[in-house]
N, C-alpha and C. Protein backbone atom coordinates (compact mmCIF):
# COMPACT_ATOMS: atom_id res chain seq x y z
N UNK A 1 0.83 -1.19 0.00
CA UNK A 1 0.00 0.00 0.00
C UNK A 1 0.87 1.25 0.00
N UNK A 2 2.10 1.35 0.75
CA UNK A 2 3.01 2.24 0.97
C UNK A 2 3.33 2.48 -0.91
N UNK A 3 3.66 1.69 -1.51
CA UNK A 3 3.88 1.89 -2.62
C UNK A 3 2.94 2.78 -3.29
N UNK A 4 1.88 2.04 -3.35
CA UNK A 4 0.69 2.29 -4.28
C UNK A 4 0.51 4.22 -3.80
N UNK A 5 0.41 4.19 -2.29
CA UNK A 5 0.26 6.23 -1.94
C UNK A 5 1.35 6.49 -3.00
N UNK A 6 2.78 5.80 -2.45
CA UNK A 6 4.24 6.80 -3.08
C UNK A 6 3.92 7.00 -4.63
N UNK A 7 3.38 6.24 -5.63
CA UNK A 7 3.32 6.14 -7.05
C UNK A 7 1.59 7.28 -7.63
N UNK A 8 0.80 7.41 -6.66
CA UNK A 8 -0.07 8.20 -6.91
C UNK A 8 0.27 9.33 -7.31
N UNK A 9 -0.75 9.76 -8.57
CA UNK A 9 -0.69 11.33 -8.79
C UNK A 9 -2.12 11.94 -8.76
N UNK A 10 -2.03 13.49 -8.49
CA UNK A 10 -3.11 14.00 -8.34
C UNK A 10 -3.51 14.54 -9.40
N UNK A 11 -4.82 15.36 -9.50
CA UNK A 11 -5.49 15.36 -10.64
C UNK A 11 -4.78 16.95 -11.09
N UNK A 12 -3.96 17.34 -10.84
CA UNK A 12 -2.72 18.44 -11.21
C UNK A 12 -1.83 17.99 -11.46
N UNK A 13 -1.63 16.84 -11.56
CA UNK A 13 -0.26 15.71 -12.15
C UNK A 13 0.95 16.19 -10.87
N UNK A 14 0.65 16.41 -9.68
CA UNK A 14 1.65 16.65 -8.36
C UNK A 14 1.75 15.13 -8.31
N UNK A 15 2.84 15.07 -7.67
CA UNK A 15 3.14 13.53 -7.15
C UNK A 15 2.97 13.79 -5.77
N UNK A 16 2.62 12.64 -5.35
CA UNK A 16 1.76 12.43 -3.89
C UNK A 16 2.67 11.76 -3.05
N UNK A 17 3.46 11.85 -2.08
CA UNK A 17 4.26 10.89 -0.69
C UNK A 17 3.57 10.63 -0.23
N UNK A 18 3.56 9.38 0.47
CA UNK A 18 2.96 9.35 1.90
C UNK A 18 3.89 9.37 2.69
N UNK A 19 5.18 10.36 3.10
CA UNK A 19 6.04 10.90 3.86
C UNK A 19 5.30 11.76 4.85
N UNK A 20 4.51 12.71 4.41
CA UNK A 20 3.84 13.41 5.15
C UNK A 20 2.52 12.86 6.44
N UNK A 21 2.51 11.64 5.67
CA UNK A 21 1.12 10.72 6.60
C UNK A 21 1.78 10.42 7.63
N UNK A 22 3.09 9.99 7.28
CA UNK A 22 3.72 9.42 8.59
C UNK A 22 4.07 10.43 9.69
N UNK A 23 4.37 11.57 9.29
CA UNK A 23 4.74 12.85 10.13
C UNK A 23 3.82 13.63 10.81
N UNK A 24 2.78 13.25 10.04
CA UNK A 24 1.53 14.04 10.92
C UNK A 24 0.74 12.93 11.95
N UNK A 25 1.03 11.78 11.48
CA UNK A 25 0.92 10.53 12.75
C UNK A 25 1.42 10.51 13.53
N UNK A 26 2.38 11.20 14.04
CA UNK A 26 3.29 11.18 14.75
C UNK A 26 2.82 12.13 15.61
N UNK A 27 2.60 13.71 14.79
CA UNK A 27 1.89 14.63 15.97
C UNK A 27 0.53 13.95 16.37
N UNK A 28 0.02 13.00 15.69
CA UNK A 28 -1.65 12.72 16.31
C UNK A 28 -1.68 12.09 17.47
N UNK A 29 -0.64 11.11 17.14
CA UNK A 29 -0.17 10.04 18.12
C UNK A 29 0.40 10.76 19.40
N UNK A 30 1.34 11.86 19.64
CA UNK A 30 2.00 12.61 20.77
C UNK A 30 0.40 13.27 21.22
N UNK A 31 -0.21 14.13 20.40
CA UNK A 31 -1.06 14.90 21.22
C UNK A 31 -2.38 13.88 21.88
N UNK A 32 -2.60 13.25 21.08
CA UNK A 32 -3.86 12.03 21.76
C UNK A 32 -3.24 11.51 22.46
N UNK A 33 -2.32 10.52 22.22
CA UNK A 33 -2.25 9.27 23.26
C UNK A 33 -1.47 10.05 24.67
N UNK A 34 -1.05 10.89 24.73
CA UNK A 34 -0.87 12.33 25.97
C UNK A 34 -1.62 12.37 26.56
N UNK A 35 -2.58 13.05 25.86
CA UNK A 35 -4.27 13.26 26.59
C UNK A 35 -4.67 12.13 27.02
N UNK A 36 -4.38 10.92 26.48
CA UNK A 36 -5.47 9.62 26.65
C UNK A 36 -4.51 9.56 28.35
N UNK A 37 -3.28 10.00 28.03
CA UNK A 37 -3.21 9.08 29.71
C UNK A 37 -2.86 10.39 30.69
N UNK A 38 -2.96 11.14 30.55
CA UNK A 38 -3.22 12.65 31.35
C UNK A 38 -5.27 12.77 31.82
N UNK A 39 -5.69 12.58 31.02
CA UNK A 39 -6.56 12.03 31.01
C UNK A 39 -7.58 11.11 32.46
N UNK A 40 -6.89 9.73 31.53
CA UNK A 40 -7.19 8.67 32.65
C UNK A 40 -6.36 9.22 34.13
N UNK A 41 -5.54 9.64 34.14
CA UNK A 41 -4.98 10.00 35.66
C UNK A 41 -5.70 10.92 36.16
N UNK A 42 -6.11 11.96 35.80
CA UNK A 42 -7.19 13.17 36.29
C UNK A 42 -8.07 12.08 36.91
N UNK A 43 -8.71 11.44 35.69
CA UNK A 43 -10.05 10.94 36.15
C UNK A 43 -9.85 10.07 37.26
N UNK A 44 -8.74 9.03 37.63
CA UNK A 44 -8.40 7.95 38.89
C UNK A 44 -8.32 8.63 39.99
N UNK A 45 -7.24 9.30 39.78
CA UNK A 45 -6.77 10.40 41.01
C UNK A 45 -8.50 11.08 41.33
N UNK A 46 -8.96 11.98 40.49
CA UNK A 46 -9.79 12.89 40.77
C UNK A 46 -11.04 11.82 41.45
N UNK A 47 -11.22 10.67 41.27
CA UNK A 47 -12.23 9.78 42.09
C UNK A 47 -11.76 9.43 43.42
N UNK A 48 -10.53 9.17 43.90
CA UNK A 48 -10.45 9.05 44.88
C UNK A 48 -10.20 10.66 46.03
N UNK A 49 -9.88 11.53 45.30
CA UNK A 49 -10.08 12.84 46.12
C UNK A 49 -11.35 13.34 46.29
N UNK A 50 -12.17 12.90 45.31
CA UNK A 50 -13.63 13.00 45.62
C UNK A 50 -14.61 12.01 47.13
N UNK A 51 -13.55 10.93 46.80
CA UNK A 51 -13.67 10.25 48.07
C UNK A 51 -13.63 10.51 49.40
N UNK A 52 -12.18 11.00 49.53
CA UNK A 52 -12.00 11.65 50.45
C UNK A 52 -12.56 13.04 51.07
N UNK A 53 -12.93 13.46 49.52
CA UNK A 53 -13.54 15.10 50.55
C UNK A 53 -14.44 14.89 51.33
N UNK A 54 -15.19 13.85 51.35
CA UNK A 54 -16.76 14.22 52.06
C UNK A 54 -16.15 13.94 53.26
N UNK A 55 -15.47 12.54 53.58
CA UNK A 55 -14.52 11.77 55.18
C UNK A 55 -13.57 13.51 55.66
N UNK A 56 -12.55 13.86 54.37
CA UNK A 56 -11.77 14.73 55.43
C UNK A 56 -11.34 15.49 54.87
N UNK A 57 -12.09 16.36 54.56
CA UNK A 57 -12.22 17.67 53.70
C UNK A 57 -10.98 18.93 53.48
N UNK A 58 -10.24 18.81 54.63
CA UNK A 58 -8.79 19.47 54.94
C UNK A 58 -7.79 19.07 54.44
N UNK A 59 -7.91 17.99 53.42
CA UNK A 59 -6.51 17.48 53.19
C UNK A 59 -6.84 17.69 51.36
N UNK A 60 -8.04 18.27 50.90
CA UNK A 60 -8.35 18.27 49.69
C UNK A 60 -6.96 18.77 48.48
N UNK A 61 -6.81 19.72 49.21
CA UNK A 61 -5.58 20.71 48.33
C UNK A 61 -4.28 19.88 48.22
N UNK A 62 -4.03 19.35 49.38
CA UNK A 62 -2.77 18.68 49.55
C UNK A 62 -3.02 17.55 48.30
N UNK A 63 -4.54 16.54 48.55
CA UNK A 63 -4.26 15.73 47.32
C UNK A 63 -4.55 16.05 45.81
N UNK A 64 -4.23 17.11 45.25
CA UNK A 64 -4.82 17.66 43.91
C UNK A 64 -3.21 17.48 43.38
N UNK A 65 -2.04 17.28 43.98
CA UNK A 65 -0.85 17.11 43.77
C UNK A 65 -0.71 15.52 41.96
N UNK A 66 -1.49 14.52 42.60
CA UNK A 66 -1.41 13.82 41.37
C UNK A 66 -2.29 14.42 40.18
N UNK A 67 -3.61 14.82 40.35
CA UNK A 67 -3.99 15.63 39.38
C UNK A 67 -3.16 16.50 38.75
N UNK A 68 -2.72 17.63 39.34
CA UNK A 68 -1.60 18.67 38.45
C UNK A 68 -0.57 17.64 37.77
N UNK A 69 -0.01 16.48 38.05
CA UNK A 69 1.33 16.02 37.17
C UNK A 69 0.46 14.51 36.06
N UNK A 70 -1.04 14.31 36.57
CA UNK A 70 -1.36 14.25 35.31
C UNK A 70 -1.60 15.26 34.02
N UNK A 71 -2.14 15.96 34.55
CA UNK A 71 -1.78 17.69 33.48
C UNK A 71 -0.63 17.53 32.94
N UNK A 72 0.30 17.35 33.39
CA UNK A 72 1.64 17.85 32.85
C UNK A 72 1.74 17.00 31.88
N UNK A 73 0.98 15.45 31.95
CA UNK A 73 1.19 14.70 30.95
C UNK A 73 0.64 15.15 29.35
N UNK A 74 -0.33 16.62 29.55
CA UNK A 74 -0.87 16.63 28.37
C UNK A 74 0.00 17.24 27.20
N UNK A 75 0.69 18.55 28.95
CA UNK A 75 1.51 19.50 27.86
C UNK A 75 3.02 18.81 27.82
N UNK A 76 3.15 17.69 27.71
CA UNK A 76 4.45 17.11 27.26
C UNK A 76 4.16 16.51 25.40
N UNK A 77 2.46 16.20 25.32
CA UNK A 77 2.43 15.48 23.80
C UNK A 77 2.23 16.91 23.47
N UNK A 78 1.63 17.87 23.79
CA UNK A 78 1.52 19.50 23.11
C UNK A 78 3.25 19.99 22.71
N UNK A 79 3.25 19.80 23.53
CA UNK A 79 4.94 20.50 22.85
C UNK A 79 6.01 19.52 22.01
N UNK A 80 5.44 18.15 22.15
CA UNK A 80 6.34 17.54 20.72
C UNK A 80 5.58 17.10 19.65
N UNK A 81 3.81 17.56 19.68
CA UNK A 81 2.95 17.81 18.53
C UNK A 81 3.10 19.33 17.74
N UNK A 82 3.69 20.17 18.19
CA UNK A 82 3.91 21.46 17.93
C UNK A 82 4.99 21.16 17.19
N UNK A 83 6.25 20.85 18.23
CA UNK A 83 7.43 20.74 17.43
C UNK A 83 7.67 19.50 16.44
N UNK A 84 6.49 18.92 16.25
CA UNK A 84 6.68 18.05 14.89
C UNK A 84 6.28 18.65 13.94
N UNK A 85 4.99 19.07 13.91
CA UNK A 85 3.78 20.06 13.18
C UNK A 85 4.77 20.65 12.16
N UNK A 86 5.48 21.73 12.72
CA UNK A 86 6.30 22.30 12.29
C UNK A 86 7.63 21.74 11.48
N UNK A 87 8.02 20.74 11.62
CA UNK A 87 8.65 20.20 10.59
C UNK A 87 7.97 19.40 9.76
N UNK A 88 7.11 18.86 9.21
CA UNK A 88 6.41 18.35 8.35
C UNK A 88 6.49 19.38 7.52
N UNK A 89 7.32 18.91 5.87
CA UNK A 89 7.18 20.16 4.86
C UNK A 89 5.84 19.04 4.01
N UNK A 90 6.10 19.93 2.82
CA UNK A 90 5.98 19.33 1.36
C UNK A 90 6.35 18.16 0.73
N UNK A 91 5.26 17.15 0.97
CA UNK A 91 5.52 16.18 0.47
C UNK A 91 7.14 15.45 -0.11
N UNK A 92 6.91 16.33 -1.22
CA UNK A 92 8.09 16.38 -2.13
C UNK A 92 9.26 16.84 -1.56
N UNK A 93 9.41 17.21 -0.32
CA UNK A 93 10.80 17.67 0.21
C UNK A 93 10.93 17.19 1.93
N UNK A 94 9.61 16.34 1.93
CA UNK A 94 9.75 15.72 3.16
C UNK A 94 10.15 13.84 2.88
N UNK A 95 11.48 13.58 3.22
CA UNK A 95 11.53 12.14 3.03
C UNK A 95 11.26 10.91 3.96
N UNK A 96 11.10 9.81 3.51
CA UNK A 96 10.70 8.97 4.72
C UNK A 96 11.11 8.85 5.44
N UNK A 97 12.47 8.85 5.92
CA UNK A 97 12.69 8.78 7.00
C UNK A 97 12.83 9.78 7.97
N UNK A 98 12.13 11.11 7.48
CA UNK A 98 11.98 11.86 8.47
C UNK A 98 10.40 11.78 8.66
N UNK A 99 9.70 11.41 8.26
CA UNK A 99 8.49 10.46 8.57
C UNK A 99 7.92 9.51 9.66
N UNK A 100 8.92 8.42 8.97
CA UNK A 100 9.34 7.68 9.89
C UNK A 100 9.56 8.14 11.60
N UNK A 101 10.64 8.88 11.71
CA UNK A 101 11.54 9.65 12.62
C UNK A 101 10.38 10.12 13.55
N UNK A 102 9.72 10.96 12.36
CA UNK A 102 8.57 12.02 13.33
C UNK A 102 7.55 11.20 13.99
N UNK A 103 7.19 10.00 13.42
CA UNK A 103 5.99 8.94 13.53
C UNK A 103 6.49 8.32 15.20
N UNK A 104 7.73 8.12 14.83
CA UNK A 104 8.27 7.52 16.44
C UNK A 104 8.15 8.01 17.44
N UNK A 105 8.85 9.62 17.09
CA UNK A 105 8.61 10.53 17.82
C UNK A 105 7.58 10.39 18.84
N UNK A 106 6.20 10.57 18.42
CA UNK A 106 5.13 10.99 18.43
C UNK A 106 4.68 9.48 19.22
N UNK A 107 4.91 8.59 18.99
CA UNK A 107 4.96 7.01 19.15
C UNK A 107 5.29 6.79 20.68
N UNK A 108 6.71 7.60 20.69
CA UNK A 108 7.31 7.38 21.66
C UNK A 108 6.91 8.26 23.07
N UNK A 109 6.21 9.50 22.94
CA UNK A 109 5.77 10.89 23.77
C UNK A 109 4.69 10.34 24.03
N UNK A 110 3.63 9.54 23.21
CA UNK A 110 2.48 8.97 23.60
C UNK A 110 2.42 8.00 24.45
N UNK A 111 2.86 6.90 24.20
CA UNK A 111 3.27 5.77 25.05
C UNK A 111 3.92 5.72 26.06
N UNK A 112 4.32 6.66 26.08
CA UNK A 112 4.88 6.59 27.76
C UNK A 112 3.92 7.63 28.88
N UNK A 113 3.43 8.55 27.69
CA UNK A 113 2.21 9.23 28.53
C UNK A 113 1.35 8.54 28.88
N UNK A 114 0.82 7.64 28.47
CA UNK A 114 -0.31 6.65 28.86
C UNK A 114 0.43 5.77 30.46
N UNK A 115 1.56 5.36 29.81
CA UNK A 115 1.73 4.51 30.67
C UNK A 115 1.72 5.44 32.30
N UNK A 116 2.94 6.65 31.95
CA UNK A 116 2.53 7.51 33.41
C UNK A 116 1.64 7.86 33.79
N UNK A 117 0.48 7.95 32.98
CA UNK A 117 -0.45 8.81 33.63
C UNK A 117 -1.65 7.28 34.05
N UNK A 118 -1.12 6.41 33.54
CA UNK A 118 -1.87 5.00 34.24
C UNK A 118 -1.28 5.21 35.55
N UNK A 119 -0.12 4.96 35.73
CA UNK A 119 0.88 4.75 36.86
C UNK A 119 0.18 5.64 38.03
N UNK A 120 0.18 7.26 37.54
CA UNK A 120 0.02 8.47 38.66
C UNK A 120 -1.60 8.31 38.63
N UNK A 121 -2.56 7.81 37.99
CA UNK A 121 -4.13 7.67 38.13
C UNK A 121 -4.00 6.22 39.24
N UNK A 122 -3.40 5.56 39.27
CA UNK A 122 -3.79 4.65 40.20
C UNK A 122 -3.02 4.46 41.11
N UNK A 123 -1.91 4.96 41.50
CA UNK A 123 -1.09 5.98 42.52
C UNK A 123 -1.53 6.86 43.09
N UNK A 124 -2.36 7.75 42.85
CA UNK A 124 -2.70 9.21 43.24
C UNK A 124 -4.10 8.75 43.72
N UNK A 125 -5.05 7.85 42.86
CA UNK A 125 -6.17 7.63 43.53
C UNK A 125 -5.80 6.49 45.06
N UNK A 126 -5.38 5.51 44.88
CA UNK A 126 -5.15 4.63 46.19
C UNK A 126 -4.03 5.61 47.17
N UNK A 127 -3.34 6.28 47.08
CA UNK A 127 -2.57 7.03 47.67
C UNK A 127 -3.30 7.92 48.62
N UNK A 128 -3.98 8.91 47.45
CA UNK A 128 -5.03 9.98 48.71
C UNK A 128 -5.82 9.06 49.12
N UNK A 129 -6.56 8.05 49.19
CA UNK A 129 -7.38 7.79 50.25
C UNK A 129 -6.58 6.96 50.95
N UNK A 130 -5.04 6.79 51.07
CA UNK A 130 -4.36 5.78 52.03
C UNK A 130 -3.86 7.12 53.26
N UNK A 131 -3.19 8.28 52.31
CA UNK A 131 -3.10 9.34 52.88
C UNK A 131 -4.36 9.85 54.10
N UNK A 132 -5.12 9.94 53.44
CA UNK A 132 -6.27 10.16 54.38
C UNK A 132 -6.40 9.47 55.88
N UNK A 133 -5.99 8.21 55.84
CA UNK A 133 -5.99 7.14 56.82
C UNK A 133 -5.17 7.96 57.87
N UNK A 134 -3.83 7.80 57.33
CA UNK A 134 -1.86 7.81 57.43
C UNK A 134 -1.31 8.98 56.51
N UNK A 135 -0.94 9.97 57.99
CA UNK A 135 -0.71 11.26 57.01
C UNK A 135 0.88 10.60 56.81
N UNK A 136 1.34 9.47 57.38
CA UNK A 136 2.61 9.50 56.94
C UNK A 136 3.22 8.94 55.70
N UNK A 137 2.06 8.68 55.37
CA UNK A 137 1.65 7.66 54.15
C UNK A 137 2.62 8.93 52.81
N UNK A 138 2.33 10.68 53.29
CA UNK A 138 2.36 11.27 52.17
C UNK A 138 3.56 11.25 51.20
N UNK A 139 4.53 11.68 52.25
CA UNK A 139 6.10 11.74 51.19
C UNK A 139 6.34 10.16 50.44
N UNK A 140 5.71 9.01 50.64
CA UNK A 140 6.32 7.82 49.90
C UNK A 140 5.25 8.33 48.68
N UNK A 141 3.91 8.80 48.97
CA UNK A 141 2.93 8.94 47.81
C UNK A 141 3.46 9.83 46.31
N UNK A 142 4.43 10.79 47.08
CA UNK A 142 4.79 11.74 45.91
C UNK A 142 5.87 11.44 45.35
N UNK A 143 7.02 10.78 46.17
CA UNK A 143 8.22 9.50 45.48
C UNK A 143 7.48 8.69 44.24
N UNK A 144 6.72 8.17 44.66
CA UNK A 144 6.18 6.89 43.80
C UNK A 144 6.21 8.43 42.72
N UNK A 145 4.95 8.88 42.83
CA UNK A 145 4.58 10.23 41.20
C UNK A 145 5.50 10.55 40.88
N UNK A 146 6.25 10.67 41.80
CA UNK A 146 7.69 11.43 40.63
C UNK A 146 8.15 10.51 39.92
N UNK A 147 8.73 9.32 40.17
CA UNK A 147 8.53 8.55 39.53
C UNK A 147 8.47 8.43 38.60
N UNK A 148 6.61 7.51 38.47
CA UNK A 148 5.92 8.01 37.57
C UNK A 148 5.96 8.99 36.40
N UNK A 149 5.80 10.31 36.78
CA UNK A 149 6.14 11.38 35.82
C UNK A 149 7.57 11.39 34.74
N UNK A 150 8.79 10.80 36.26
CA UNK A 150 9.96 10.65 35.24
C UNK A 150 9.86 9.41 33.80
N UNK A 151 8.48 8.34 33.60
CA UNK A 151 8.52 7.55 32.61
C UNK A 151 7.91 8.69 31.62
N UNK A 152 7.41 9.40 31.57
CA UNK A 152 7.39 10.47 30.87
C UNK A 152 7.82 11.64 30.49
N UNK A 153 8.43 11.99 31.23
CA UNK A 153 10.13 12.74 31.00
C UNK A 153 11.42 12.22 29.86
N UNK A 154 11.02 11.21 30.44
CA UNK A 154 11.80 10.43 29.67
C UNK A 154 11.47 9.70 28.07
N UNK A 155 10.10 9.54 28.28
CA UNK A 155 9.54 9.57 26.76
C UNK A 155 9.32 10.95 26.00
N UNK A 156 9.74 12.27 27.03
CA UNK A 156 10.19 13.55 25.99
C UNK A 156 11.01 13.75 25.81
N UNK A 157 12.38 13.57 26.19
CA UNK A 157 13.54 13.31 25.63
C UNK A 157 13.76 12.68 24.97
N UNK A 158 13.60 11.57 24.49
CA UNK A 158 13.87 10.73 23.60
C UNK A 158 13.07 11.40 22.76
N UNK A 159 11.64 11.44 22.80
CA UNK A 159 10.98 12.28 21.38
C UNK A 159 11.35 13.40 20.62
N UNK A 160 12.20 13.96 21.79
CA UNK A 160 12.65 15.32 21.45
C UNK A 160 14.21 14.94 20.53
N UNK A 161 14.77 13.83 20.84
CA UNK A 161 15.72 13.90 19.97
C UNK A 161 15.46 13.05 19.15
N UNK A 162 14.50 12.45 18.75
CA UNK A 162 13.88 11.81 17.62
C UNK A 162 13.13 12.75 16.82
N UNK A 163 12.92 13.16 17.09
CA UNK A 163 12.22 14.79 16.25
C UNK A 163 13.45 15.35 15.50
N UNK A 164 14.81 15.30 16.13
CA UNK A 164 15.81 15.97 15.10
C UNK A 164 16.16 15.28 14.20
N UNK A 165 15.84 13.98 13.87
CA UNK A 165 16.35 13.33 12.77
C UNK A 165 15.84 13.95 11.40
């Protein structure tokens, strides 16, 4: 099929890549699959702080801590969907393997967002209501998230230097 896109022409006789499909998959892939697990962590975390408010309403602020670094998971696929966006040329002057490159990219910023923001959604939710119990419970709770967050740190670095290829 890869063939059959590369050999297409359009009805202006332009020749058609599918270099560019792969590069803009790449930003779809960073900015969704980001969200998908920034996302799911809001929503884990944010059920068990809901839990807790009604039992012990004073400790609400303290647990909004995994919520904010699922956030962070969103604007990590935003800023290597931007900085792909932006390199995606013209077909004709974009080659596959910067396609390729960008596709990973984007591959790689996603997938690890999911996975952290699985990690900090079911961390952050069993955490604040363990917290709640055992305030001493807290400093191991935010070890673990950092953590966490660093598998996504780390899937922006690598994206980020997979983006320069």
């Amino acid at each position: 099929m890869l063939f059959i896109l590369d050999t297409m022409v359009s009805s202006d006789t332009t020749s058609i890549s599918a270099s560019s499909f792969f590069g803009f998959m790449g930003v779809t892939m960073a900015l969704v699959l980001a969200n998908l697990g920034a996302g799911y962590g809001t929503f884990k975390a944010g059920a068990g702080i809901a839990a807790i408010g009604i039992w012990k309403p004073e400790i609400i602020m303290k647990s909004l801590i995994p919520v904010v670094m699922a956030g962070i998971l969103g604007i990590y696929g935003m800023i290597v969907a931007v900085l792909l966006s932006q390199k995606v040329k013209n077909p004709l002057e974009y080659s596959y393997k910067s396609g390729f490159a960008h596709m990973a990219s984007g591959l790689c910023c996603g997938c690890s967002c999911i996975a952290a923001g699985f990690a900090i959604g079911i961390v952050g939710d069993v955490g604040v209501r363990g917290n709640a119990q055992q305030e001493r419970l807290f400093v191991g709770l935010i070890l673990i998230l950092i953590f966490a967050e660093a598998l996504a740190l780390y899937g922006l670095i690598v994206s980020l230097i997979l983006s320069q290829s």
